[in-house]
Protein backbone atom coordinates (compact mmCIF):
# COMPACT_ATOMS: atom_id res chain seq x y z
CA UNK A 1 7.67 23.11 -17.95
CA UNK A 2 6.54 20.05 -15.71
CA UNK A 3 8.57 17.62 -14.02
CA UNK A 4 7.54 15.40 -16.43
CA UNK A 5 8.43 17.22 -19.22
CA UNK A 6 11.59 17.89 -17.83
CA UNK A 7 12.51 14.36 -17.21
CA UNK A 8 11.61 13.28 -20.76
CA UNK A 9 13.87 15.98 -22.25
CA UNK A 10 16.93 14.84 -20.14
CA UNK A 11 16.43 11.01 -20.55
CA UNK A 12 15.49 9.08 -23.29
CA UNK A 13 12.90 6.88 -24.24
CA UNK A 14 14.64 3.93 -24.17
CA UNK A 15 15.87 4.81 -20.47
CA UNK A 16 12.87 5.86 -19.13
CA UNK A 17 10.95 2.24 -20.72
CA UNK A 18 14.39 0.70 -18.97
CA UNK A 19 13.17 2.12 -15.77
CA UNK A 20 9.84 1.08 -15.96
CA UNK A 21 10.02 -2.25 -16.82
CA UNK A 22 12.47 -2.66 -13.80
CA UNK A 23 10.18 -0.94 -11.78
CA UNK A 24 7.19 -3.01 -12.66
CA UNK A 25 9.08 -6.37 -12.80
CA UNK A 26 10.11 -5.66 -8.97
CA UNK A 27 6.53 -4.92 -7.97
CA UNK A 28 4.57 -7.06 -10.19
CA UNK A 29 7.04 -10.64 -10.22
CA UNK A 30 7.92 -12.81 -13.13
CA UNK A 31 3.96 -13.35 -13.56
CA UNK A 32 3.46 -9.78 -14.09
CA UNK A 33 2.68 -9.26 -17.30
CA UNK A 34 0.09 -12.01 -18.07
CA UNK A 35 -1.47 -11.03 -14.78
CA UNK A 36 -1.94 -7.44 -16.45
CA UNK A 37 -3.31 -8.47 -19.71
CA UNK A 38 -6.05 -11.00 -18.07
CA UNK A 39 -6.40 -7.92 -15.58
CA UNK A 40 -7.13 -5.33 -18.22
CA UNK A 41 -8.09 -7.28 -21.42
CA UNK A 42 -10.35 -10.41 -19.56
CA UNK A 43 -13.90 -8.91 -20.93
CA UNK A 44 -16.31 -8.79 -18.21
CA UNK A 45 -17.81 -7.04 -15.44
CA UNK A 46 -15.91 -5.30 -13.04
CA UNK A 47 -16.30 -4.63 -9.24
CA UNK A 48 -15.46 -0.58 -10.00
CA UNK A 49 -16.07 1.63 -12.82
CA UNK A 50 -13.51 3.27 -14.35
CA UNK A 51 -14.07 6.71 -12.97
CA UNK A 52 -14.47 5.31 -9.45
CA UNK A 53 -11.55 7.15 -7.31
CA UNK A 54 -10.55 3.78 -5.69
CA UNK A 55 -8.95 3.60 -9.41
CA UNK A 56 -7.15 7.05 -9.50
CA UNK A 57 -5.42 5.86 -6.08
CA UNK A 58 -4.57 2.80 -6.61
CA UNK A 59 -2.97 3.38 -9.56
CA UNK A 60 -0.95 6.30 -8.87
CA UNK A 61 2.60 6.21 -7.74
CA UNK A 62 1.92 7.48 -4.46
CA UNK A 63 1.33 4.11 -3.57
CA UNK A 64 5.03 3.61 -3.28
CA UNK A 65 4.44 6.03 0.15
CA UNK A 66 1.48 4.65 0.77
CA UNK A 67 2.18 0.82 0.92
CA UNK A 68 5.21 1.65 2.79
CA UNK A 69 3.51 3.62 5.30
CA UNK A 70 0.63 1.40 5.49
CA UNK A 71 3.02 -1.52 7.01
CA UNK A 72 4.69 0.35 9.18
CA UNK A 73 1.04 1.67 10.85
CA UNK A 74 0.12 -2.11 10.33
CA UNK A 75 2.49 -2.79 12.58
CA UNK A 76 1.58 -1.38 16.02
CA UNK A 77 -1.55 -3.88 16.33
CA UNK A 78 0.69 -6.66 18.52
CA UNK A 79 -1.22 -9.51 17.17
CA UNK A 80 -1.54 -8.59 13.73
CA UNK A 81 2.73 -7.85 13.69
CA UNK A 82 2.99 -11.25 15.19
CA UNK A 83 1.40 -13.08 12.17
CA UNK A 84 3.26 -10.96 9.81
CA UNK A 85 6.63 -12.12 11.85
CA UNK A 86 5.71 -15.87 12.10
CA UNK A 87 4.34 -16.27 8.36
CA UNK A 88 4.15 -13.71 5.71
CA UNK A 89 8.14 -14.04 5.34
CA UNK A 90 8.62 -10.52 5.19
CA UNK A 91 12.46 -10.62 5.80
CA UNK A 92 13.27 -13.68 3.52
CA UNK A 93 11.04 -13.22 0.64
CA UNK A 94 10.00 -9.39 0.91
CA UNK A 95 9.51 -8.81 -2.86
CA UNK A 96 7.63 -12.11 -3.52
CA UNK A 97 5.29 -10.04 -0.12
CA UNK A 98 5.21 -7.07 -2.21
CA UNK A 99 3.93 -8.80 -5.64
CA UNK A 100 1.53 -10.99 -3.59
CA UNK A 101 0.20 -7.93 -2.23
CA UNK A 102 0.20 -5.50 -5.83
CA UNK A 103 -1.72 -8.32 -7.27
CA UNK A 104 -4.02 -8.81 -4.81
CA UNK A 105 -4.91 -5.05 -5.40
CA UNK A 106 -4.84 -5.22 -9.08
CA UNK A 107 -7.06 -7.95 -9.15
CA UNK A 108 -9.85 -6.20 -6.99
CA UNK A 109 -9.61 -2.77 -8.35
CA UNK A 110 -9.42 -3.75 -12.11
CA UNK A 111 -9.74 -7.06 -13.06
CA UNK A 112 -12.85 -8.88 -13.57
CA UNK A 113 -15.96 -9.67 -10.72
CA UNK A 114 -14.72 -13.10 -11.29
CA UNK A 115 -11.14 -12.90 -10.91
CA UNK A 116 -11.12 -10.43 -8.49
CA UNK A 117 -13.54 -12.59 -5.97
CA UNK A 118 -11.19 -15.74 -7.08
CA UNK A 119 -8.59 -13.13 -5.74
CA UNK A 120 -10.21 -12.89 -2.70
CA UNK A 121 -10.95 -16.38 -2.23
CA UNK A 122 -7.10 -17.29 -1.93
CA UNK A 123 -6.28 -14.67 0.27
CA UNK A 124 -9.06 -16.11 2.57
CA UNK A 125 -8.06 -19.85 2.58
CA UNK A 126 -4.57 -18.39 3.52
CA UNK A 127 -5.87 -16.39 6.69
CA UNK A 128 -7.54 -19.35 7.47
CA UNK A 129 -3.81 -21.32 8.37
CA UNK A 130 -2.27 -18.61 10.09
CA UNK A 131 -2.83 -18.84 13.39
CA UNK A 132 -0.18 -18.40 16.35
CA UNK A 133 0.45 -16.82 19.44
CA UNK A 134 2.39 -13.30 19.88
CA UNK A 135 5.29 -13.72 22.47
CA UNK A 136 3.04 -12.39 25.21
CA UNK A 137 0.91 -15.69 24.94
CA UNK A 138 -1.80 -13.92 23.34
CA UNK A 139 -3.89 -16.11 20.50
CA UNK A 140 -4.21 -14.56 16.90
CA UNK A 141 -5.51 -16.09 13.68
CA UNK A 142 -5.37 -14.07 10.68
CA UNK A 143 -9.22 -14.51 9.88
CA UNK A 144 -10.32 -12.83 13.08
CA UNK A 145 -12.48 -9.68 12.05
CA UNK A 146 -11.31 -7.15 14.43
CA UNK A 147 -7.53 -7.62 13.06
CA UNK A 148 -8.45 -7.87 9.65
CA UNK A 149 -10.53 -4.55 10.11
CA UNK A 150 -7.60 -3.03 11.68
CA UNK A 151 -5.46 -4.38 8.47
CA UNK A 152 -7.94 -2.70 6.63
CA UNK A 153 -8.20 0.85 7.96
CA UNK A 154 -4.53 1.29 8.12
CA UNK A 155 -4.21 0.31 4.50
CA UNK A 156 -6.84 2.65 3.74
CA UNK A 157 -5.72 5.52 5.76
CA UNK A 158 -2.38 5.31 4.34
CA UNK A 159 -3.33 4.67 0.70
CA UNK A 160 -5.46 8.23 1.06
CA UNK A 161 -3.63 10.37 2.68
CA UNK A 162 -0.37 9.63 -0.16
CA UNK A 163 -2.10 10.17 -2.72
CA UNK A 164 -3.65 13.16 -0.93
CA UNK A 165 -0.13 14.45 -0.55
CA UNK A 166 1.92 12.63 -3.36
CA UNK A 167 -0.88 12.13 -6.45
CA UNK A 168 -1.08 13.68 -9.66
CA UNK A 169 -4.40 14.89 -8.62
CA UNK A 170 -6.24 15.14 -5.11
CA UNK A 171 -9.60 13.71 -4.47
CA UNK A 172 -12.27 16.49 -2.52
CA UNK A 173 -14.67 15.66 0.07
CA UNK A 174 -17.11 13.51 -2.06
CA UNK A 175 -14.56 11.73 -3.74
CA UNK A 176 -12.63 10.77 -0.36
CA UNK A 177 -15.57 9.38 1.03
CA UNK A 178 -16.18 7.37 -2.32
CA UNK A 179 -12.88 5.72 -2.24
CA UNK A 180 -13.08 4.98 1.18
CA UNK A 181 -16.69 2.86 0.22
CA UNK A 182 -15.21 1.35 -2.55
CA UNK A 183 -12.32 0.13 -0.42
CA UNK A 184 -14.68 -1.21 2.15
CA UNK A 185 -16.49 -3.26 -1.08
CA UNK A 186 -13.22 -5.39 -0.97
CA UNK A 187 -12.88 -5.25 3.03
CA UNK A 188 -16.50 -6.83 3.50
CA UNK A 189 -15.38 -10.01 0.71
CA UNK A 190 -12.34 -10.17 3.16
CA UNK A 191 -14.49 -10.91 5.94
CA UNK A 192 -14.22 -7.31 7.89
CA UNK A 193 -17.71 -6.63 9.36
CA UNK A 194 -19.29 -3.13 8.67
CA UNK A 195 -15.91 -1.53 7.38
CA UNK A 196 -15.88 2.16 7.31
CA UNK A 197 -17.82 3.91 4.06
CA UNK A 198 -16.70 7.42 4.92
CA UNK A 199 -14.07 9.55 5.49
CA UNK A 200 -15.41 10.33 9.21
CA UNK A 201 -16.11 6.67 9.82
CA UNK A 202 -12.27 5.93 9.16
CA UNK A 203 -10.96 8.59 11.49
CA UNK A 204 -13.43 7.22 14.05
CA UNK A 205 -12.68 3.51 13.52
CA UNK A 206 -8.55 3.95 13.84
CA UNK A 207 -9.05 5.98 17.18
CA UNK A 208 -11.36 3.10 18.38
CA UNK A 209 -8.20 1.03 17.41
CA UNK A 210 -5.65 3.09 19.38
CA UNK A 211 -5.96 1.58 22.86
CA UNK A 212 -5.20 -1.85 21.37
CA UNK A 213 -1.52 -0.57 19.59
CA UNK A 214 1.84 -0.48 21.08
CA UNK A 215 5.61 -0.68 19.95
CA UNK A 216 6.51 -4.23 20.35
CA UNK A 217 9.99 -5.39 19.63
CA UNK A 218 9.02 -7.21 16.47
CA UNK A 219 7.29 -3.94 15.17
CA UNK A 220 10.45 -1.67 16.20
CA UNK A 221 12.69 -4.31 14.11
CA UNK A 222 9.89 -4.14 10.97
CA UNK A 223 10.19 -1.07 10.84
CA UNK A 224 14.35 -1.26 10.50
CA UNK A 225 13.98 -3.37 8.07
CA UNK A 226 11.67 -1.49 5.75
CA UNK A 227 13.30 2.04 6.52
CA UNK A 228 17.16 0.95 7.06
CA UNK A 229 18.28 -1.96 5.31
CA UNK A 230 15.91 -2.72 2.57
CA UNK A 231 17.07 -5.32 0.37
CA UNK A 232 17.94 -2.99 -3.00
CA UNK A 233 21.05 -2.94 -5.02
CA UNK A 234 23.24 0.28 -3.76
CA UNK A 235 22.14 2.96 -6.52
CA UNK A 236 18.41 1.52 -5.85
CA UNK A 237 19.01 2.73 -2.01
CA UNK A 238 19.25 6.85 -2.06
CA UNK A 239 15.63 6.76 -4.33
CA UNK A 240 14.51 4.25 -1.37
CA UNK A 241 15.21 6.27 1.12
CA UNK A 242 13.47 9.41 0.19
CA UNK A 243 10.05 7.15 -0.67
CA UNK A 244 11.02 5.11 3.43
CA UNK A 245 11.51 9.29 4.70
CA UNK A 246 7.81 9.99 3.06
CA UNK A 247 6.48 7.01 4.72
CA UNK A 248 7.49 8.03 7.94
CA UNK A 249 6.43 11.57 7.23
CA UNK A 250 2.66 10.28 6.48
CA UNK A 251 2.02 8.08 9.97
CA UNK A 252 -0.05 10.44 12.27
CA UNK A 253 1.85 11.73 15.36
CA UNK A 254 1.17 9.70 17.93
CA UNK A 255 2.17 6.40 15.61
CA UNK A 256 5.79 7.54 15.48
CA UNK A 257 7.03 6.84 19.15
CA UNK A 258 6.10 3.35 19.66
CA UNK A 259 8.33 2.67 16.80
CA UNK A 260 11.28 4.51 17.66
CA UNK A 261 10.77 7.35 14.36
CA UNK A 262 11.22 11.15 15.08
CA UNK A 263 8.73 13.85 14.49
CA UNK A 264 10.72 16.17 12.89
CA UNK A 265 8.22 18.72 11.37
CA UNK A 266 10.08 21.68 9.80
CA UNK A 267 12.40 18.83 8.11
CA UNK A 268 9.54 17.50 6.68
CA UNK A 269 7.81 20.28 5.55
CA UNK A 270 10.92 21.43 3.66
CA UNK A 271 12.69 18.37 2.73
CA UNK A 272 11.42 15.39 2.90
CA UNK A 273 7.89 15.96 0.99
CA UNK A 274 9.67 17.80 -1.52
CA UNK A 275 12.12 15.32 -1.95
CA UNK A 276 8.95 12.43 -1.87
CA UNK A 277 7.08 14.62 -4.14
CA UNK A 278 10.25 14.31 -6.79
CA UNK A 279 10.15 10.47 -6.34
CA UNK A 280 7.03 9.53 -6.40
CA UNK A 281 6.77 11.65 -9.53
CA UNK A 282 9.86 9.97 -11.67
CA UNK A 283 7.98 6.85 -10.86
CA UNK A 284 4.86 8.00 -11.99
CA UNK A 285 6.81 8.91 -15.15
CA UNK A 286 8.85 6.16 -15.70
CA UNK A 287 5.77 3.77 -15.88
CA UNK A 288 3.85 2.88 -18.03
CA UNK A 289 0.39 3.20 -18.00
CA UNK A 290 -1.83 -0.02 -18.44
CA UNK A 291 -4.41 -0.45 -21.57
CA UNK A 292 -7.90 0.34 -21.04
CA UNK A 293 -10.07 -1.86 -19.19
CA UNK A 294 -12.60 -4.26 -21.39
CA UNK A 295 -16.04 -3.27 -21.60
């Protein structure tokens, strides 16, 4: 017997539609479920087709791990963490981030050409306000290429290797590389030039990055927020903190002293991707999964 099956004998079906719902509602917002019909009902052509891995990935519940460890890698670029500090509200409006974010995706990977470049469009005209300084004195606007690139590749990076480790399936060599060109389909509308289209070409363009990252003191307190005081309802918190532990667990080595998180590999190997591996797979249970896509 599977996890799966084992969860649906021991909880009902009311529960587990209970658990869902709560779980979508949180990621999707109060628009949620209009946004999903128009995203898989609007007839029309669509950027991917629906055996394209950049579907299987993004949506799989590993992207719970993912996401988190995406922001968290995100994070170590000092002028890209400053514009998330001065004006993506992470700390006041976090789940209104999160929903902006899960719809952005949904949009591109499912919805229509149309509304996923209308998608795009907004997320554009919004880079093109932020603009700042990080508290070095160093200029940053959110439209710049080489940050948006680096935005990119961590997202990327991250979104692979969870479902790599956390999916219901694994992708092989072929497909990696696929979903890595189908990501940069949605990079290049962004305004990244030449994103990565292979596997190779990712590993390549985040070492290329690595000179450029550090710890900075608003990075070490993102990363407190997302991994220590997340704001969840009590029973919400243990669940949390075995998907925040998976996160951590994902970031490459040499991404986990700048922020102040321990490499603690036997632990990990034994306990916490076991214990992500159960989490990410009650989720993957408890929702449910979206209609077809219109032809």
């Amino acid at each position: 017997m599977n996890r799966s099956e084992a969860l649906s004998r021991l909880v009902s079906p009311r529960a587990r539609d209970r658990l869902g719902d709560a779980l979508f509602q949180r990621v999707a917002g109060p628009s949620g479920p209009q946004n999903r019909a128009r995203i898989h009902g609007a007839p029309g052509p669509r950027w991917f087709a629906p055996d394209e891995p950049i579907r299987r990935v993004h949506g799989d519940a590993s992207m719970f791990v993912g996401g988190l460890s995406a922001l968290l890698l995100q994070s170590l670029h000092p002028r890209a963490m400053a514009a998330v500090a001065a004006h993506s509200g992470y700390r006041g409006d976090p789940w209104g981030r999160l929903q902006r974010t899960s719809t952005f995706l949904a949009f591109t990977t499912y919805g229509t050409a149309a509304d996923a470049q209308r998608a795009v469009d907004r997320v554009r005209a919004v880079h093109e306000r932020v603009r700042g300084r990080t508290p070095d004195g160093e200029p940053y606007r959110a439209g710049d290429p080489h940050l948006l690139e680096w935005v990119h590749i961590a997202e990327v990076d991250s979104f692979l290797r969870a479902y790599q480790q956390y999916g219901a399936g694994q992708l092989d060599a072929a497909e990696r590389d696929a979903y890595v060109a189908g990501a940069a389909r949605v990079a290049r509308a962004l305004g990244v030039t030449g994103p990565p289209g292979t596997v190779a070409e990712l590993t390549e363009r985040i070492e290329a990055f690595r000179p450029e990252l550090r710890g900075t003191e608003e990075a070490r307190a993102a990363a407190r927020f997302l991994l220590l005081h997340p704001p969840l309802p009590w029973p919400a918190r243990p669940p949390y903190a075995l998907l925040a532990a998976a996160a951590v667990a994902l970031l490459p080595p040499w991404a986990r002293e700048p922020l102040g998180l321990p490499l603690l590999p036997r632990t990990e190997r034994w306990c916490v991707r076991p214990a992500g591996a159960a989490v990410t797979a009650t989720i993957r249970w408890a929702m449910h999964p979206p209609p077809p896509a219109a032809r």
